[in-house]
Protein backbone atom coordinates (compact mmCIF):
# COMPACT_ATOMS: atom_id res chain seq x y z
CA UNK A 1 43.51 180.41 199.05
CA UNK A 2 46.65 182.09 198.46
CA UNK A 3 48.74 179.71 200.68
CA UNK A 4 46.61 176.86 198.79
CA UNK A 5 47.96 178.27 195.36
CA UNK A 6 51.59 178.63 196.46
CA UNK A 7 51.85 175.10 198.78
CA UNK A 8 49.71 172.62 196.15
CA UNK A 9 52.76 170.36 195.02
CA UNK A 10 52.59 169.92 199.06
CA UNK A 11 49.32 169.40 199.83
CA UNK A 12 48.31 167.58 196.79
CA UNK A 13 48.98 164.21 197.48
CA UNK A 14 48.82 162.70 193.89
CA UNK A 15 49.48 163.73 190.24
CA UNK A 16 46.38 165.85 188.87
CA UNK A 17 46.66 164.74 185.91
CA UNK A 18 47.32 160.90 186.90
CA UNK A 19 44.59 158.67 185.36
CA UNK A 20 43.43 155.33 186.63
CA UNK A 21 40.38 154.05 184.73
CA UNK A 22 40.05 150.83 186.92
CA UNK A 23 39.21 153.59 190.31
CA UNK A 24 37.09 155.95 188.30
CA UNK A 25 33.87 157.35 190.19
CA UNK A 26 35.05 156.61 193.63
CA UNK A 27 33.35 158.45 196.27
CA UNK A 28 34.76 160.09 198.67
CA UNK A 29 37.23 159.07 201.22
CA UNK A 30 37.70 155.55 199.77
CA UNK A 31 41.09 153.85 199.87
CA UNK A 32 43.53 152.79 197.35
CA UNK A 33 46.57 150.71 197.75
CA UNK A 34 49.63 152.18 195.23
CA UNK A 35 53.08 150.60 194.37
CA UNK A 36 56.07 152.39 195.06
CA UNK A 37 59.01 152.39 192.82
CA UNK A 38 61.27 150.68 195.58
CA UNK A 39 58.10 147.34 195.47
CA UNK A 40 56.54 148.57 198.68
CA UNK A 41 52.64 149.47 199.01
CA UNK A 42 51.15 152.43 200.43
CA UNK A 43 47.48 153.25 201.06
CA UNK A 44 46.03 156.17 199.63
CA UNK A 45 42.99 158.14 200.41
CA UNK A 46 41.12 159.86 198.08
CA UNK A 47 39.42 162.82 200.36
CA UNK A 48 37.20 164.25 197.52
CA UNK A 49 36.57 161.05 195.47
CA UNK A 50 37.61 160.65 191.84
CA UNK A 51 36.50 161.78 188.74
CA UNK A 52 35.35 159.65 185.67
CA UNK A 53 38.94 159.32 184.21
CA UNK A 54 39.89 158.05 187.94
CA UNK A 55 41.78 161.45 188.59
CA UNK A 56 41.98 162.31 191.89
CA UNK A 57 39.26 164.94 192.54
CA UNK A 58 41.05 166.81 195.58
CA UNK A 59 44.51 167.28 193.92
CA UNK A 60 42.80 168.52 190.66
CA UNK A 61 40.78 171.29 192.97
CA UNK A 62 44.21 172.40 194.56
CA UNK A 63 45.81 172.73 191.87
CA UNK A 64 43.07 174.73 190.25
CA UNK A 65 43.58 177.36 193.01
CA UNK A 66 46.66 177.99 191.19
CA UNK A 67 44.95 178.69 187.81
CA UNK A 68 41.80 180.43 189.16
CA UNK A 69 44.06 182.94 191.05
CA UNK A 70 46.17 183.54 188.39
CA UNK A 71 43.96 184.49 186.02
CA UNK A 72 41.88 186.79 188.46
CA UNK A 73 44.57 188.93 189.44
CA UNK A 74 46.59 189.00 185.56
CA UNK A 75 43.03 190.39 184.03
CA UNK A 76 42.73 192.82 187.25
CA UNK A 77 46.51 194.13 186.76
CA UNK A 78 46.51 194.14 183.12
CA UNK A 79 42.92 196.41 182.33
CA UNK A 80 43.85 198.05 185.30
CA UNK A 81 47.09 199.47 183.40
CA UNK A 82 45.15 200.05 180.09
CA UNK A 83 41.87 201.44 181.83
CA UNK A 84 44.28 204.01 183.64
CA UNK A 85 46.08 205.17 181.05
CA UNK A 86 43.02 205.41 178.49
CA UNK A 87 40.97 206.81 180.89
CA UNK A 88 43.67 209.80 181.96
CA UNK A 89 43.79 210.42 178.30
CA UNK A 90 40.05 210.56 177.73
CA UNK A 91 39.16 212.54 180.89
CA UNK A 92 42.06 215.37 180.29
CA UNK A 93 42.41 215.45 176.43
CA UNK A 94 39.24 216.70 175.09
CA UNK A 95 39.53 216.49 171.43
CA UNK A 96 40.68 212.31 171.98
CA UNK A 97 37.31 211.90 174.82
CA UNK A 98 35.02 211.46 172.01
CA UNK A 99 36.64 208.67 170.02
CA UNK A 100 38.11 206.64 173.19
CA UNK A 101 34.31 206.49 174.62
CA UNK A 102 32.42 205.70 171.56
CA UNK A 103 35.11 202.35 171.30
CA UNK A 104 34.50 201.62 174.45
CA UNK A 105 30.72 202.01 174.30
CA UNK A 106 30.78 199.67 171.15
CA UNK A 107 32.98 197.24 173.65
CA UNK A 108 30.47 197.36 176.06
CA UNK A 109 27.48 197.45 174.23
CA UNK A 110 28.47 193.27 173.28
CA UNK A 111 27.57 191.09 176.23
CA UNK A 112 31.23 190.29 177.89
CA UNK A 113 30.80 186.59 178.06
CA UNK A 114 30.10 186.82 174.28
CA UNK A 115 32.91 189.23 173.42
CA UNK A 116 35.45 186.74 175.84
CA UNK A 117 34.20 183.80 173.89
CA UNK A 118 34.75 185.64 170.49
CA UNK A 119 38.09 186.64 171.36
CA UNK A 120 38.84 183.09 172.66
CA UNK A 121 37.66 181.76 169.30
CA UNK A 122 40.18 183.72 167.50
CA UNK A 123 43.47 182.35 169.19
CA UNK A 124 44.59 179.15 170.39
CA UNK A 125 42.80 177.80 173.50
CA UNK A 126 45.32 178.38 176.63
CA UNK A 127 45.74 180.20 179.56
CA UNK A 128 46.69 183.70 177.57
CA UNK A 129 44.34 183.37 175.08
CA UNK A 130 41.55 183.00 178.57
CA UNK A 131 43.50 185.97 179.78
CA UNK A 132 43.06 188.18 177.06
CA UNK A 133 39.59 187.44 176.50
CA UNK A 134 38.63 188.16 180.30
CA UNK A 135 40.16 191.33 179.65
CA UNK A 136 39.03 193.03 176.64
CA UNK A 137 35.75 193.18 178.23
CA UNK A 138 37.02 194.86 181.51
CA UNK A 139 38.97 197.65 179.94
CA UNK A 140 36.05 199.79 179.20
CA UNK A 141 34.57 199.52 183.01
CA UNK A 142 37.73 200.84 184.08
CA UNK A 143 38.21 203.78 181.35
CA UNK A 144 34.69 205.27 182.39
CA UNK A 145 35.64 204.78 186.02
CA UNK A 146 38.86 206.69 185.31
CA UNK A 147 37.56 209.10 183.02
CA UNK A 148 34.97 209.88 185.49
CA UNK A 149 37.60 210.86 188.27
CA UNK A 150 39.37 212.87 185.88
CA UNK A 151 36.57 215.11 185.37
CA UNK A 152 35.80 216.00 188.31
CA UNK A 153 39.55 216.34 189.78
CA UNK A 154 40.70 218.80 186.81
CA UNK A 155 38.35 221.23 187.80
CA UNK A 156 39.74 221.46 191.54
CA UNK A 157 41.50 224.70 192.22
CA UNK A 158 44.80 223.36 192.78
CA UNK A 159 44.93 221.93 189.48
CA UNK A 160 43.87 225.21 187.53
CA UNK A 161 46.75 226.36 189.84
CA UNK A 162 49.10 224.13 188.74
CA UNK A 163 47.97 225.03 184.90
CA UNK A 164 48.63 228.27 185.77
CA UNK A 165 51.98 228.23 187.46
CA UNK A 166 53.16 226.07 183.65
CA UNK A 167 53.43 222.93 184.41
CA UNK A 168 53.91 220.55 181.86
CA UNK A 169 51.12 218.24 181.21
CA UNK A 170 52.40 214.15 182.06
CA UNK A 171 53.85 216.12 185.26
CA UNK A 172 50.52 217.26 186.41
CA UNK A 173 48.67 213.78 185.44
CA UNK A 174 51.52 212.09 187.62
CA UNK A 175 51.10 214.48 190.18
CA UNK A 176 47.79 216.03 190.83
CA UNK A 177 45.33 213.68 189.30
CA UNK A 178 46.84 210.28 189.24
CA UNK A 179 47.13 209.84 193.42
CA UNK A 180 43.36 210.58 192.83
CA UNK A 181 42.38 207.24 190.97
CA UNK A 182 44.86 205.18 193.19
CA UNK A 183 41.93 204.11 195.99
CA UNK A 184 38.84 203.55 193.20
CA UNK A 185 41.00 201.34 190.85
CA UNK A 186 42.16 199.45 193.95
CA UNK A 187 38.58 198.82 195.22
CA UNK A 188 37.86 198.08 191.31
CA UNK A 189 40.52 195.68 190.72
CA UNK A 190 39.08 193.46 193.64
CA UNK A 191 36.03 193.11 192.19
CA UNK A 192 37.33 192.06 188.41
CA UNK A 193 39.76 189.75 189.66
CA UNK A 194 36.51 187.88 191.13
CA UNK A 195 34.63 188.33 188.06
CA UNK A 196 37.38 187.15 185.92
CA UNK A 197 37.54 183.91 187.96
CA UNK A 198 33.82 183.51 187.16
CA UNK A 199 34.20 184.06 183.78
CA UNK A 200 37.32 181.46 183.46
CA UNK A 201 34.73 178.69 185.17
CA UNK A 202 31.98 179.76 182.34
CA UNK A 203 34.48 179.21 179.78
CA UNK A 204 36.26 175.94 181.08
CA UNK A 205 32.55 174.90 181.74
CA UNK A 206 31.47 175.75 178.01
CA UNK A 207 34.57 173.81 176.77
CA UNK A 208 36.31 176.65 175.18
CA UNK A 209 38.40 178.23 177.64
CA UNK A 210 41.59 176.24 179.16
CA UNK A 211 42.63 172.65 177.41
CA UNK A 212 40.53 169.82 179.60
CA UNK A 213 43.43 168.30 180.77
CA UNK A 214 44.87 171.74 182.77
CA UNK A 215 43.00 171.34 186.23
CA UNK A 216 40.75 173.94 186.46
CA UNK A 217 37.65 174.72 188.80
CA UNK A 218 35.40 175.00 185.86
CA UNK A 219 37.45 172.08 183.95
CA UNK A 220 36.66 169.80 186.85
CA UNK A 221 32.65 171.09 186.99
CA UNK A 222 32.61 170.60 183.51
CA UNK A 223 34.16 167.50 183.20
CA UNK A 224 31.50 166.26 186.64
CA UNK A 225 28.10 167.70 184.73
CA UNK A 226 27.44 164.36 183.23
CA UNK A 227 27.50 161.82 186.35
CA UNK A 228 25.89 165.03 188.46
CA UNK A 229 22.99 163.83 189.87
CA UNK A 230 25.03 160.04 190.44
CA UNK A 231 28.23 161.79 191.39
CA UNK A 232 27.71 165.18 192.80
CA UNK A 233 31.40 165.32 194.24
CA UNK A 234 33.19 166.18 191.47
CA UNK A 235 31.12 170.09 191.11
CA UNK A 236 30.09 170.40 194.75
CA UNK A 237 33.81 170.50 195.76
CA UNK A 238 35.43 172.63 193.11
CA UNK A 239 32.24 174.88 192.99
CA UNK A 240 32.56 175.41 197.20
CA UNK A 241 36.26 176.37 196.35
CA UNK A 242 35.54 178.99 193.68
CA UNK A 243 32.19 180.22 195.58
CA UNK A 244 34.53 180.70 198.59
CA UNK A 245 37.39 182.70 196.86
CA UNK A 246 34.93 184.85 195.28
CA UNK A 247 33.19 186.02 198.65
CA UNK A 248 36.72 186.57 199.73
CA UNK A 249 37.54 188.50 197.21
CA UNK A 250 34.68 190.39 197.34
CA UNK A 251 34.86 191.27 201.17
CA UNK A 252 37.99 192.44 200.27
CA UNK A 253 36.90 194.98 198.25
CA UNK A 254 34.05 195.76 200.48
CA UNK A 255 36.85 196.25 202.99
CA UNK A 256 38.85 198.05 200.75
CA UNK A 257 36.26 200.75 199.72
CA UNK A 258 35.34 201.14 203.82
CA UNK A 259 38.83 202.15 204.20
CA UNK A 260 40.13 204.11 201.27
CA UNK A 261 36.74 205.71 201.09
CA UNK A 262 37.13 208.98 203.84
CA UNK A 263 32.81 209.37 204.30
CA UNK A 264 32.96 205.58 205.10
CA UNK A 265 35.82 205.69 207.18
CA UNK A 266 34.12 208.53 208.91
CA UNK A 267 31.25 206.46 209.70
């Protein structure tokens, strides 16, 4: 999917965005004949059909790659960063524990699809705007996570050690009980990068999450709902496409957690 992303001006043989309302609804693998610039012809195949603005349905779901994967691993890098450092502060500072959880109870206490379309709602639809709304709802999964970790590590011996012996406080977070969070939040960041894909196809789906004409997986679903049960194409492709970066993901972090994880690895 990666190599997808990265190569789609390459593999995707026509404009996404390109609309021809005299080929709309094609199924797929028909043929169209296009004029070239210089007056010659040239047959084209369309391998996934087209949609009912006569896009073509395969370049749109390439090009979507490049959205879906974007999004999943900006919201997995960016409430990685805030969960970390929140959660460091809430698990070692005792006098700040009490007001960082109760925010992020209230945070998760609102259903996350609600709280991403609120957010959404508030700025201009766009890919940030998706970003940050995907994200808000993340940060307190990964503060508790932290927080947790924190915990139980400052209680080890060689950290009372370390107390002991004077060292200065960011010194022993960087030192002692950071390394300690480094395998959970990498198992955890799998996991939201495939639920923030999920979340971006709810949106596009609902209408509020990227602008229509951006190819999307959920933008092309969406845009394919009406004509389903006449045109199936145009959501069974894109939704095999996200379905199958998902599990990927996923088995990645299954994978992930085997190996970071010493009892599994043990196994």
């Amino acid at each position: 999917m990666l190599f997808i992303a990265m190569l789609a001006p390459a593999l995707g043989t026509i404009d996404p965005s390109a609309i021809n309302p005299a080929f709309r609804n094609r199924v797929p693998g028909v043929e169209r004949t296009i004029r070239q610039d210089d007056g010659s012809s040239a047959t084209f195949r369309h391998r996934m059909g087209t949609d009912s603005l006569g896009r073509d349905v395969y370049s749109r779901v390439i090009y979507g790659a490049r959205v879906s994967l974007i999004i999943g691993v900006s919201v997995a890098a960016i409430s990685l960063a805030i969960g970390l450092v929140l959660g460091l502060v809430a698990g070692y500072v005792r006098w700040l524990d009490g007001a960082i959880m109760r925010l992020m109870d209230g945070l998760m206490a609102i259903p996350a699809i609600l709280l991403a379309i609120a957010v959404v709602s508030l700025f201009r639809a766009g890919l940030g705007a998706v970003i940050v709304a995907i994200t808000v709802p993340e940060i307190p999964r990964v503060v508790r996570l932290v927080r947790s970790i924190v915990l139980s590590v400052r209680e080890e011996p060689y950290v009372e050690a370390a107390i002991m012996a004077g060292t200065p406080t960011p010194k022993l977070m960087v030192r002692h009980i950071l390394p300690n969070t480094v395998a959970p939040l990498i198992v955890q960041g799998t996991f939201i990068c495939a639920s923030a894909m999920l979340v971006e196809a709810i949106l596009s789906f609902l209408g509020i999450g990227i602008p229509p004409e951006t190819p999307t997986w959920g933008n092309i679903m969406a845009e394919g709902r009406n004509l389903f049960r006449i045109y199936p194409h145009n959501i069974l492709y894109p939704g095999i496409f996200l379905a199958l970066t998902v599990l990927a993901v996923n088995m990645l972090g299954d994978g992930l957690r085997d190996t970071l994880d010493p009892k599994m690895a043990g196994r």
